[in-house]
C-alpha atoms as a PDB file:
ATOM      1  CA  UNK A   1     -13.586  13.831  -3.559  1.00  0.00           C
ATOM      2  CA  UNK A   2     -13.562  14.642   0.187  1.00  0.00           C
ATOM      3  CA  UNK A   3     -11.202  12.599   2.523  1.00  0.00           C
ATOM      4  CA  UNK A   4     -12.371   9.508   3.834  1.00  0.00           C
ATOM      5  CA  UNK A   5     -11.757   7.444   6.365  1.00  0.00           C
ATOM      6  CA  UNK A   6      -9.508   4.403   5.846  1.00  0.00           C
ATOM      7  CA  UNK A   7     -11.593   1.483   7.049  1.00  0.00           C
ATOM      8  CA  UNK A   8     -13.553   0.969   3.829  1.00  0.00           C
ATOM      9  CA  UNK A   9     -10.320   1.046   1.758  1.00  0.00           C
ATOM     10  CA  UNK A  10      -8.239  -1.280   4.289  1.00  0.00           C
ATOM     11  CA  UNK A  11     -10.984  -4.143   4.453  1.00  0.00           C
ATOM     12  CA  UNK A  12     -11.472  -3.764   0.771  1.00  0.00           C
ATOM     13  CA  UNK A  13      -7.413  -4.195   0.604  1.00  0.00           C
ATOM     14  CA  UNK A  14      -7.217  -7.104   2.945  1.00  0.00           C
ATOM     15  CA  UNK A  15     -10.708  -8.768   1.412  1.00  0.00           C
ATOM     16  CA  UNK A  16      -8.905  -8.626  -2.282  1.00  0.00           C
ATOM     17  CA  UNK A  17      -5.101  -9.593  -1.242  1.00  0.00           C
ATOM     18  CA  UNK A  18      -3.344  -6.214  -1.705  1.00  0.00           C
ATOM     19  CA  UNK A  19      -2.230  -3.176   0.783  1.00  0.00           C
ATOM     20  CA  UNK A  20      -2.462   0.847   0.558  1.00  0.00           C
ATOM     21  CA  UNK A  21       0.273   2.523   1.556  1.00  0.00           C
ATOM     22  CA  UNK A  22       1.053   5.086   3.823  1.00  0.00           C
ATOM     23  CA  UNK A  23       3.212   7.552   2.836  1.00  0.00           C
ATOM     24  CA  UNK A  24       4.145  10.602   5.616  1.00  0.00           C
ATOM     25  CA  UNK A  25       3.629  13.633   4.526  1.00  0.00           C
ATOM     26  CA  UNK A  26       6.256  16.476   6.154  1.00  0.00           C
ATOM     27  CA  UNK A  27       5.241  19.704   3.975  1.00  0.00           C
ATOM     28  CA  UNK A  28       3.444  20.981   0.924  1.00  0.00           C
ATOM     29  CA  UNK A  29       5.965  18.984  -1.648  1.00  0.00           C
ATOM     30  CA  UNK A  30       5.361  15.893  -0.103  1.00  0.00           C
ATOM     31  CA  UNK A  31       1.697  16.148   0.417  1.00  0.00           C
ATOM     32  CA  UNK A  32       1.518  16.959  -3.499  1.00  0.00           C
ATOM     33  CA  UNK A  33       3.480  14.625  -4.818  1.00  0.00           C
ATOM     34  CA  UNK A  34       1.830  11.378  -2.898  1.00  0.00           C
ATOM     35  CA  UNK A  35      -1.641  12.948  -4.174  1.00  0.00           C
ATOM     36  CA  UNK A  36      -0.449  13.441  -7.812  1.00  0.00           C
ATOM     37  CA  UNK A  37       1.405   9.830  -7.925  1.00  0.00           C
ATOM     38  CA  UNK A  38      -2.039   8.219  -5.903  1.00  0.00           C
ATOM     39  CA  UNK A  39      -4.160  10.342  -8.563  1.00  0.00           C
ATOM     40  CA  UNK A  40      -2.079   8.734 -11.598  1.00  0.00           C
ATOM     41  CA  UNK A  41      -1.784   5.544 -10.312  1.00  0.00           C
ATOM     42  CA  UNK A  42      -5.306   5.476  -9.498  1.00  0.00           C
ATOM     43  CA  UNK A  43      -5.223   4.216  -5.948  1.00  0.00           C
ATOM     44  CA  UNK A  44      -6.615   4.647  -2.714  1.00  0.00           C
ATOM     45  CA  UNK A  45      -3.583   6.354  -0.374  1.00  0.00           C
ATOM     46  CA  UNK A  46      -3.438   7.179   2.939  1.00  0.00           C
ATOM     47  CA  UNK A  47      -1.396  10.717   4.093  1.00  0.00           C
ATOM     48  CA  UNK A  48       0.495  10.125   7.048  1.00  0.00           C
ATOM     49  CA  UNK A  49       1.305  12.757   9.976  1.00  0.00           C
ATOM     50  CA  UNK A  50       3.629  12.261  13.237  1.00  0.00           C
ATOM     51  CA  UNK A  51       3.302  14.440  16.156  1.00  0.00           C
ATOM     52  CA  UNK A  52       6.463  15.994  15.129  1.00  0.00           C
ATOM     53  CA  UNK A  53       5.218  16.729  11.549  1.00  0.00           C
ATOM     54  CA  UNK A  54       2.217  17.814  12.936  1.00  0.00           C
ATOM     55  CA  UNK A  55       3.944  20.815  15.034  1.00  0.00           C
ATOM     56  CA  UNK A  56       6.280  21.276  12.114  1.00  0.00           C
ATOM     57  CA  UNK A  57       3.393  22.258   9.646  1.00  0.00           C
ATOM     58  CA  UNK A  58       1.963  24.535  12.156  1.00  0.00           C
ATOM     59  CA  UNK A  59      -0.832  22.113  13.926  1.00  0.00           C
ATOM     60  CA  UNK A  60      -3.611  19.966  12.516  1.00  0.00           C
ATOM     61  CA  UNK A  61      -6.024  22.329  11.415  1.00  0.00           C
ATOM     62  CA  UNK A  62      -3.599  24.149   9.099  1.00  0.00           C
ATOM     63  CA  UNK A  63      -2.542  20.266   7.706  1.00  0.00           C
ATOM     64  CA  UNK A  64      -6.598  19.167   7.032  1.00  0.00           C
ATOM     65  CA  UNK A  65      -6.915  23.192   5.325  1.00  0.00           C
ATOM     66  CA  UNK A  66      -3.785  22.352   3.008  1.00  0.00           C
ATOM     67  CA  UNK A  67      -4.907  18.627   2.183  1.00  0.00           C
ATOM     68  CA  UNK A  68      -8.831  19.424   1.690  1.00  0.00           C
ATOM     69  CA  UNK A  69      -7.385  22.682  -0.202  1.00  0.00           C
ATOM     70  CA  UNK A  70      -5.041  20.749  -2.655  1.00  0.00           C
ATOM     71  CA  UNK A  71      -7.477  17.857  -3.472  1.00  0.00           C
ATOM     72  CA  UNK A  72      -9.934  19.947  -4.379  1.00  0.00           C
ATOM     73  CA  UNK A  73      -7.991  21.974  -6.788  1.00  0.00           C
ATOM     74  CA  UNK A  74      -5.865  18.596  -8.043  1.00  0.00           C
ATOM     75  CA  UNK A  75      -9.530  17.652  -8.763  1.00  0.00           C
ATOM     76  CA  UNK A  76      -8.366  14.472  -6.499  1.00  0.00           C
ATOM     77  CA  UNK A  77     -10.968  11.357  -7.403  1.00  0.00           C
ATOM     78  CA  UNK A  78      -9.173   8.474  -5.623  1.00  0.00           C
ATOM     79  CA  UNK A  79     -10.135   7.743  -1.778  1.00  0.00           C
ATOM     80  CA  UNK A  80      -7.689   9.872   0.477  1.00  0.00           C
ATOM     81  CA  UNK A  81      -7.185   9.158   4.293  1.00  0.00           C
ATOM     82  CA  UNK A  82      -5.944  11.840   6.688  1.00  0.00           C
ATOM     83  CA  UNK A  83      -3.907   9.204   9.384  1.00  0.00           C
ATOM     84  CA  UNK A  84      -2.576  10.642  12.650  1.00  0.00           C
ATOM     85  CA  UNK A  85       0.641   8.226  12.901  1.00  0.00           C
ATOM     86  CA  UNK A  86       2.002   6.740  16.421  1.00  0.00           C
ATOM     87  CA  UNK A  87      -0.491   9.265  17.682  1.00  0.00           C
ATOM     88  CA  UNK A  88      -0.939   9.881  21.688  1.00  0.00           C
ATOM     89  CA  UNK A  89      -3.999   9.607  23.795  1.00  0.00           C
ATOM     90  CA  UNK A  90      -4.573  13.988  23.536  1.00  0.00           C
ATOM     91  CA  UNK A  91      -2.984  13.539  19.905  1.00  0.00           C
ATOM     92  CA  UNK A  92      -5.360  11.215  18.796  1.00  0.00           C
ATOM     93  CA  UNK A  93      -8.466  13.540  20.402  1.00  0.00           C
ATOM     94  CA  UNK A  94      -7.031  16.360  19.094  1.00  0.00           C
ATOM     95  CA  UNK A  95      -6.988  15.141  15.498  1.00  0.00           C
ATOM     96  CA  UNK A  96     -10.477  13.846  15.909  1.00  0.00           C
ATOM     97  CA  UNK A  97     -11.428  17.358  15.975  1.00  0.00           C
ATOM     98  CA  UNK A  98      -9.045  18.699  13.841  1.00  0.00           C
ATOM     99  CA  UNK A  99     -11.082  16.731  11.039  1.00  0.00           C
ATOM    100  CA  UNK A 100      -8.692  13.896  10.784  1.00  0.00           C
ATOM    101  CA  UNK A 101     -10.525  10.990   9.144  1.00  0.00           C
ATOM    102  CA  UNK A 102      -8.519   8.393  10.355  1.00  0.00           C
ATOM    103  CA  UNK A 103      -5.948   8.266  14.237  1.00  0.00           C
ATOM    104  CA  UNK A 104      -3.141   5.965  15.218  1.00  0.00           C
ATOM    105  CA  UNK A 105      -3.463   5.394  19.110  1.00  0.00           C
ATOM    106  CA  UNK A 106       0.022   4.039  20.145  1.00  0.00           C
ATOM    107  CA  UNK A 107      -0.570   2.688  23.547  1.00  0.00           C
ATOM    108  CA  UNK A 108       2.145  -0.212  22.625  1.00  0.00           C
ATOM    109  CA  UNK A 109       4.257   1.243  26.104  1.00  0.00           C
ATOM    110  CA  UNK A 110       1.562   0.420  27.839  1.00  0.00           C
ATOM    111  CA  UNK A 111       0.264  -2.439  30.113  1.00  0.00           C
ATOM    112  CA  UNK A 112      -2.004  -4.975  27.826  1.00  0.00           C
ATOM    113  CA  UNK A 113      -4.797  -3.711  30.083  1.00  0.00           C
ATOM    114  CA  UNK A 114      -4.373  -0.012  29.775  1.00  0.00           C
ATOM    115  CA  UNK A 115      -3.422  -0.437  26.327  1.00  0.00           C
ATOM    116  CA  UNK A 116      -7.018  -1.904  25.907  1.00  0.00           C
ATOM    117  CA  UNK A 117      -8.750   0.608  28.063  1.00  0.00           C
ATOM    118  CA  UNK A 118      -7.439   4.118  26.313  1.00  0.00           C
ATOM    119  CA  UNK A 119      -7.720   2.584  22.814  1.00  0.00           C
ATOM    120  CA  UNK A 120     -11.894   1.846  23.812  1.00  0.00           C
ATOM    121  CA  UNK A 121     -11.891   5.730  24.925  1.00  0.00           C
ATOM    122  CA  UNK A 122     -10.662   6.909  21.531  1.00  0.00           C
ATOM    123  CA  UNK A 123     -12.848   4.323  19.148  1.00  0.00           C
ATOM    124  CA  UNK A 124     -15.724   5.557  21.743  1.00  0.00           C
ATOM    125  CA  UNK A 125     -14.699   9.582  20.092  1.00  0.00           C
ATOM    126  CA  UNK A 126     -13.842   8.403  16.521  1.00  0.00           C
ATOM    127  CA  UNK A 127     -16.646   6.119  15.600  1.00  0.00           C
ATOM    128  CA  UNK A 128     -18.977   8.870  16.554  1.00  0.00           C
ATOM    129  CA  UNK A 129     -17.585  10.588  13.443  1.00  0.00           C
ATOM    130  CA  UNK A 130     -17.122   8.395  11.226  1.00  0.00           C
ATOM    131  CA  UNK A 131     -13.379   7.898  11.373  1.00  0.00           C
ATOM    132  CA  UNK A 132     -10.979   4.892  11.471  1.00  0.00           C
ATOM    133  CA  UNK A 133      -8.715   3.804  14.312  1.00  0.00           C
ATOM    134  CA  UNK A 134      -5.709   2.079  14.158  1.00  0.00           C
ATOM    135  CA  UNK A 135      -4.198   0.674  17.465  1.00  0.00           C
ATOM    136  CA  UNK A 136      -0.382  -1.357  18.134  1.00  0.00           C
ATOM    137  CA  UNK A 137       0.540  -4.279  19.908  1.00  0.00           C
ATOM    138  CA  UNK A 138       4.093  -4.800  20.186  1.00  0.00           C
ATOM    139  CA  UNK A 139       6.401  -1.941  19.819  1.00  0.00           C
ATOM    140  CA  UNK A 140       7.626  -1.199  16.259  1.00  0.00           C
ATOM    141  CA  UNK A 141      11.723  -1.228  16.568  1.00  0.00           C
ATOM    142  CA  UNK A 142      13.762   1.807  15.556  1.00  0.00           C
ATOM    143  CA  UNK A 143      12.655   5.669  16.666  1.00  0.00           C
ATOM    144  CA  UNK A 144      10.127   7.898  15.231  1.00  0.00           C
ATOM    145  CA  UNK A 145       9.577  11.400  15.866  1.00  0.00           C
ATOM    146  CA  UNK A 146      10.797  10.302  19.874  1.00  0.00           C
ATOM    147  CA  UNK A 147       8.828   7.124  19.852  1.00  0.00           C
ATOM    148  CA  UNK A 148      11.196   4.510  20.409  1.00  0.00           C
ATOM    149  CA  UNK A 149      10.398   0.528  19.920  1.00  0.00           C
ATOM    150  CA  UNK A 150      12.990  -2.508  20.725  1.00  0.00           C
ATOM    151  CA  UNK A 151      11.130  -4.335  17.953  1.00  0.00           C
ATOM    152  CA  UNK A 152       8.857  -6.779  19.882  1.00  0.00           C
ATOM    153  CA  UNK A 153       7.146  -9.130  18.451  1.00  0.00           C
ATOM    154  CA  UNK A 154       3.436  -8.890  19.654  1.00  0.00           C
ATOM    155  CA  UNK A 155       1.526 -11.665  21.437  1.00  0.00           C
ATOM    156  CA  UNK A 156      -1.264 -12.928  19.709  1.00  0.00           C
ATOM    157  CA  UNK A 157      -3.620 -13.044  22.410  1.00  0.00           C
ATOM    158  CA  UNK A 158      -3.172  -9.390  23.134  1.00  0.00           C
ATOM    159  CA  UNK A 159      -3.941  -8.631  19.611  1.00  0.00           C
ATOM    160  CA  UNK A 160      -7.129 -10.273  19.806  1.00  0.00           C
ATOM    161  CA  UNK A 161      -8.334  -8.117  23.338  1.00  0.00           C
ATOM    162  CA  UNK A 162      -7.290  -4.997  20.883  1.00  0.00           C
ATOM    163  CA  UNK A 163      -8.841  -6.244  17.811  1.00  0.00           C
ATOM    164  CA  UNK A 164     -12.290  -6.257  19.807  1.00  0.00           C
ATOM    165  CA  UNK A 165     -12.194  -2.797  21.216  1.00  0.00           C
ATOM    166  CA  UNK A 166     -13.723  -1.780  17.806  1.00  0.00           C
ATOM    167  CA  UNK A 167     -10.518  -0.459  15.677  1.00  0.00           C
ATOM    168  CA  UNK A 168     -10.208  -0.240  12.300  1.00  0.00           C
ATOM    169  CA  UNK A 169      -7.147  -1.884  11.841  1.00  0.00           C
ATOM    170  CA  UNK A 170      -3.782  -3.434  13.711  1.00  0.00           C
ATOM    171  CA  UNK A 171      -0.394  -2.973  14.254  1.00  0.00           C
ATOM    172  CA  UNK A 172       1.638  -5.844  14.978  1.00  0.00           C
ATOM    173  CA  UNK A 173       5.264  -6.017  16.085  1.00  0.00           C
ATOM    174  CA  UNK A 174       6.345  -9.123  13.913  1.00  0.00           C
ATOM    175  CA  UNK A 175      10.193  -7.599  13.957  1.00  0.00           C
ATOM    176  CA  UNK A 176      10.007  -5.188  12.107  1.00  0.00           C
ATOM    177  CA  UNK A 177      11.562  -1.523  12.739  1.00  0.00           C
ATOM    178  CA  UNK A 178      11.498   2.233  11.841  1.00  0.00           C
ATOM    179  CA  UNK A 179      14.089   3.585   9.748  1.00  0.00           C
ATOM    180  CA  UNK A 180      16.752   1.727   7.759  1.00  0.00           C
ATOM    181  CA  UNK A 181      17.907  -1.953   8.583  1.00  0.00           C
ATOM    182  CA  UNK A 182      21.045  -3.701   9.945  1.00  0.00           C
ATOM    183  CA  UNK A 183      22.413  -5.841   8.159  1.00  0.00           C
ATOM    184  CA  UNK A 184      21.767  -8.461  10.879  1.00  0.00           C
ATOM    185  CA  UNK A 185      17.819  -7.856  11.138  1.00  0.00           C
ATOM    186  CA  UNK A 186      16.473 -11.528  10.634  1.00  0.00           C
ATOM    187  CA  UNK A 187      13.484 -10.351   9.141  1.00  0.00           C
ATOM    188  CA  UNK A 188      10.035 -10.831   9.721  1.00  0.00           C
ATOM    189  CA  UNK A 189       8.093 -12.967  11.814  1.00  0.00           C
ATOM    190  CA  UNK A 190       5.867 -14.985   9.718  1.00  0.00           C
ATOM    191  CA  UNK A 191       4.797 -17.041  11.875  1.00  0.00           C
ATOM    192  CA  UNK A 192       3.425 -14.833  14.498  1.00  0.00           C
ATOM    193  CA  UNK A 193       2.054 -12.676  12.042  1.00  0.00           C
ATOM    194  CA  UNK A 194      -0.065 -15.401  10.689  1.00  0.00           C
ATOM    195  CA  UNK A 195      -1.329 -16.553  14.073  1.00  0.00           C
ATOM    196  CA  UNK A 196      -2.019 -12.746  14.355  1.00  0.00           C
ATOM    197  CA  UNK A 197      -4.299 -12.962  11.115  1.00  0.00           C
ATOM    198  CA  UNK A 198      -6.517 -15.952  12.572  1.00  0.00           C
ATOM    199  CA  UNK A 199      -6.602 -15.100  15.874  1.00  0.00           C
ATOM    200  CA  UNK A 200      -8.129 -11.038  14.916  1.00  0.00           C
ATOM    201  CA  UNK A 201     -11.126 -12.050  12.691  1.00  0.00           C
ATOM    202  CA  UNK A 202      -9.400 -10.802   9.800  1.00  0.00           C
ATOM    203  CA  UNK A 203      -9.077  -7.439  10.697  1.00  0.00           C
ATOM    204  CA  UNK A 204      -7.000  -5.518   8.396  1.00  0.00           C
ATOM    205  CA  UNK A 205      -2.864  -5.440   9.811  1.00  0.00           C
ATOM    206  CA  UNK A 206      -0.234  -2.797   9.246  1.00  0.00           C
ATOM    207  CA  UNK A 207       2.787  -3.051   8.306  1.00  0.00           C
ATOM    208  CA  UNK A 208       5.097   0.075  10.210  1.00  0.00           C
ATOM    209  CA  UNK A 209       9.072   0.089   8.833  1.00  0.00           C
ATOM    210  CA  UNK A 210       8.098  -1.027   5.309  1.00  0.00           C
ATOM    211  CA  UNK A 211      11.249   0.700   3.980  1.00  0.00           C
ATOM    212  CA  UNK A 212      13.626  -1.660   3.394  1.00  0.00           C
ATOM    213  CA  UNK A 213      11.854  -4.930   3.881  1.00  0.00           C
ATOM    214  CA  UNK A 214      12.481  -7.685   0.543  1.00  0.00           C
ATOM    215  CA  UNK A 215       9.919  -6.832  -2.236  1.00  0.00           C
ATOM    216  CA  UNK A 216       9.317 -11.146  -1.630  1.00  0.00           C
ATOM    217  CA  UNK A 217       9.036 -10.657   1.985  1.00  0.00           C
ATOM    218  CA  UNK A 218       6.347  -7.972   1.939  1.00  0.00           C
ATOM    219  CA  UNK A 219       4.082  -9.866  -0.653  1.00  0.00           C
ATOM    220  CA  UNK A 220       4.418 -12.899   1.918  1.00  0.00           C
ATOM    221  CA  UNK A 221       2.994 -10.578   4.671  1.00  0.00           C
ATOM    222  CA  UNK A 222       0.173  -8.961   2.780  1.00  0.00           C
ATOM    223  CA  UNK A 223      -0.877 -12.509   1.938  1.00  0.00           C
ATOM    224  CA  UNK A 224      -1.079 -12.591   5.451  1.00  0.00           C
ATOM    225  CA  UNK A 225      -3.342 -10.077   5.826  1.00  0.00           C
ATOM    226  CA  UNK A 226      -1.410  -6.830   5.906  1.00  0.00           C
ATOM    227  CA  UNK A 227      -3.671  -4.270   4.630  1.00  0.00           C
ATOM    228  CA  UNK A 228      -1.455  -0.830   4.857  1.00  0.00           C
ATOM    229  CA  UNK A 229       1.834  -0.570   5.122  1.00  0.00           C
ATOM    230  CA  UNK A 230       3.586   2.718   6.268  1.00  0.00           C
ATOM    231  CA  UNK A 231       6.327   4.672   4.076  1.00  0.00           C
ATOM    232  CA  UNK A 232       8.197   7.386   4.983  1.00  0.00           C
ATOM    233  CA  UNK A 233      11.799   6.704   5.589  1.00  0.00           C
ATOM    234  CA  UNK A 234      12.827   5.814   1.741  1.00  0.00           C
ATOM    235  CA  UNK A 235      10.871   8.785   0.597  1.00  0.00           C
ATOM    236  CA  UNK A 236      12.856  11.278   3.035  1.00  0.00           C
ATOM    237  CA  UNK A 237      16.350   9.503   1.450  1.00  0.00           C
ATOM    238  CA  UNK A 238      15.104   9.774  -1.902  1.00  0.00           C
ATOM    239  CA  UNK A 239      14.693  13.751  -1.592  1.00  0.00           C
ATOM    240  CA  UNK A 240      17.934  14.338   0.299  1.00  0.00           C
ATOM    241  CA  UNK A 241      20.057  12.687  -2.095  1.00  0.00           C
ATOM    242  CA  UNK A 242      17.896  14.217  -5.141  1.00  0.00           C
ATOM    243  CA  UNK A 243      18.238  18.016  -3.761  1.00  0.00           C
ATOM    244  CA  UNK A 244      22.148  17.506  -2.710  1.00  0.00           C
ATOM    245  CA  UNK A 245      22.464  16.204  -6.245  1.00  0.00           C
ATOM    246  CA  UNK A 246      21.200  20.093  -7.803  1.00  0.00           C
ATOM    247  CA  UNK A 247      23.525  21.560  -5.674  1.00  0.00           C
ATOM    248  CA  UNK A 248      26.175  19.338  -5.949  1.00  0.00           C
ATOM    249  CA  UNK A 249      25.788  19.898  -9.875  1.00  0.00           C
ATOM    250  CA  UNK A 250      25.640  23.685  -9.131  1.00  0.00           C
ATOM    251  CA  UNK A 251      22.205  24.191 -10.957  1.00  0.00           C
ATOM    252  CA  UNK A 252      21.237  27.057  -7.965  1.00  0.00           C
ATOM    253  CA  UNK A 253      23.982  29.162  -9.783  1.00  0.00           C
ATOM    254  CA  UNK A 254      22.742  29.059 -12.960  1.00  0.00           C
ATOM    255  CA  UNK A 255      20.214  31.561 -13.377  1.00  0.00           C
ATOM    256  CA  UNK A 256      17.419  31.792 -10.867  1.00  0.00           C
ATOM    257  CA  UNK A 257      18.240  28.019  -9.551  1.00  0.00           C
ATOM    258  CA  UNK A 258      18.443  29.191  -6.181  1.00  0.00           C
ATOM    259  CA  UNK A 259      14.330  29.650  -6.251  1.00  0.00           C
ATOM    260  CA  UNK A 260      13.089  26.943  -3.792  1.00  0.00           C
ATOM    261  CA  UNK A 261      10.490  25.960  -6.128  1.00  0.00           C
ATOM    262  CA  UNK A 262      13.400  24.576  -8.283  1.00  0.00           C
ATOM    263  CA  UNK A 263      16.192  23.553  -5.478  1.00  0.00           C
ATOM    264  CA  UNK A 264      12.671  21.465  -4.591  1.00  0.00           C
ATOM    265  CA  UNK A 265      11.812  19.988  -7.797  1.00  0.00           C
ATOM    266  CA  UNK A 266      13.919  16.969  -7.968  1.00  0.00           C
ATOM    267  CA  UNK A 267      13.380  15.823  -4.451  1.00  0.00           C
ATOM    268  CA  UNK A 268       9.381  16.381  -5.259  1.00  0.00           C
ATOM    269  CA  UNK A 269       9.938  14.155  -8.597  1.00  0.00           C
ATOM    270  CA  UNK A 270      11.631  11.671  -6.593  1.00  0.00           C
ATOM    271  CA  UNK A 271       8.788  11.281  -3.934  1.00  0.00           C
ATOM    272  CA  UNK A 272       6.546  10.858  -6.928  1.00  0.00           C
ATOM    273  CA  UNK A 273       8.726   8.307  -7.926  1.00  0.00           C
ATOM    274  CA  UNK A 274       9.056   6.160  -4.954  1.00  0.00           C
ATOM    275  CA  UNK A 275       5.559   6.167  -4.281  1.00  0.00           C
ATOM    276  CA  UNK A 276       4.484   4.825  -7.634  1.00  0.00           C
ATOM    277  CA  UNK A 277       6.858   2.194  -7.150  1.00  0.00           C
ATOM    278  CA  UNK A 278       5.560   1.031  -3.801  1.00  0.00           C
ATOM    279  CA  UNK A 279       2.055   1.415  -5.000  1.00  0.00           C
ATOM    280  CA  UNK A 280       2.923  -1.202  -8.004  1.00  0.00           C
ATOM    281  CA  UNK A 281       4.625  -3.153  -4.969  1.00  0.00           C
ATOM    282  CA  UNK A 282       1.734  -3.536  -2.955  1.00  0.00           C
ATOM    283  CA  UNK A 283      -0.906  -4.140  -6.025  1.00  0.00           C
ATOM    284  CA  UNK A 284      -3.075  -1.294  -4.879  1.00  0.00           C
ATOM    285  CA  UNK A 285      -2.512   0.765  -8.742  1.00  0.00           C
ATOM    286  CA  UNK A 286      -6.054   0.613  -9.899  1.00  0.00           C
ATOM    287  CA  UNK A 287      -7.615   0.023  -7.293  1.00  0.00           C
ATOM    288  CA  UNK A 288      -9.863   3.330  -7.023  1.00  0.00           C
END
């Protein structure tokens, strides 16, 4: 199957009651393991990339070569999005051409009115192929790859002048944040993010931060209409501590251990892992 862009799958998700995940993808491992777990699990997935990822895996062309390249040798048959993630305004046109099928415009630092504005520009490019555009109200606390967010919470009414720009989806500050949580973080805002869902004609939401948040709490939101919700922070944890536990254990001494293939192994098995556990989470497992 060739990639596809992620508005069919997300207004399928919010239309039946249950989400897709995101899941970041940082370099080969990850990218295999998310397509092997979706693949398994049977469910539509979306593959996440950051600015910072993006440079870090030698540009966007190389990622859409290594993505097309694997799916079609994994004999991949479950719908697979290619998302650029907190993506700027030349990021976003850039991955448009690249062959991205789906772009994040984050114009959340923004005035309301250029936020509106830029995000028109870039649904004007990415309709015109056939890909699916995500846009953010209300920064997302915590940092990401140098985008920093305070953790608004958005305002309704400027969700709705987004939500009729033409995007595919929505991303709404409701309190949520990037990376791990204090243990003071009061959770999320369930009551804006409801008002969110009426006010945006039931365009699909996103969920950014979703490591960390009760398994209760994010059921609650995607009965609110949260259609995707974005991975990538438990996933990076997972590996570390699953590679530092090989060497800790002193398997790279033991014959060829030190091969990167197998220092690699557990942290791949342990992406595999999370995301199959998420995917249960969110009720998209057989789905596709």
């Amino acid at each position: 199957m060739k990639l596809v862009s992620a508005k069919t799958m997300l207004e399928t998700a919010r239309k039946e009651g249950y989400a897709v995940g995101q899941f970041n993808i940082n370099n080969l491992e990850w990218t295999k393991a998310i397509l092997h777990a979706a693949q398994e699990m049977r469910s539509p997935v979306i593959l996440g990339v950051s600015e910072g990822a993006g440079k870090y895996m030698v540009g966007y062309n190389t990622i859409v070569g290594m993505v097309e390249g694997m799916m079609e040798t994994i004999g991949v048959s479950v719908p697979v999005a290619l998302h650029l993630d907190h993506g700027s305004f030349d990021a976003a046109k850039a991955c448009i051409e690249a062959g991205f099928t789906s772009v994040m415009f984050d114009g959340s630092h923004l005035s309301i009115d250029d936020n509106v504005e830029k995000t028109k520009e870039i649904v004007k490019l990415a309709t015109a192929k056939g890909i699916s555009v995500e846009a953010e109200v209300g920064s997302i606390g915590g940092e990401e790859d140098g985008v920093v967010g305070s953790g608004e919470v958005a305002d309704p009414e400027e969700c709705r002048r987004i939500a009729k720009t033409g995007i595919s989806m929505l991303a709404a500050g409701i309190g949520n944040i990037h990376g791990t949580y204090p243990d003071n973080w009061q959770g999320l805002n369930m009551d804006v993010l409801k008002e969110i869902g009426e006010t945006t004609d039931n365009i699909p939401l996103v969920l950014h931060g979703g490591t960390g948040i009760p398994d209760a709490m994010v059921r609650e939101a995607i009965g609110y209409g949260v259609s995707k919700i974005n991975v990538n922070t438990e996933c990076q944890i997972e590996f570390t501590k699953a590679v530092r536990t090989y060497f800790e254990a002193g398997k790279d001494k033991v014959g060829k251990g030190f091969d990167p293939r197998k220092v690699l192994k557990p942290g791949y098995d342990a992406i595999i892992k999370v995301v199959k556990e998420k995917m249960t989470l969110f009720d998209s497992q057989g789905k596709a």
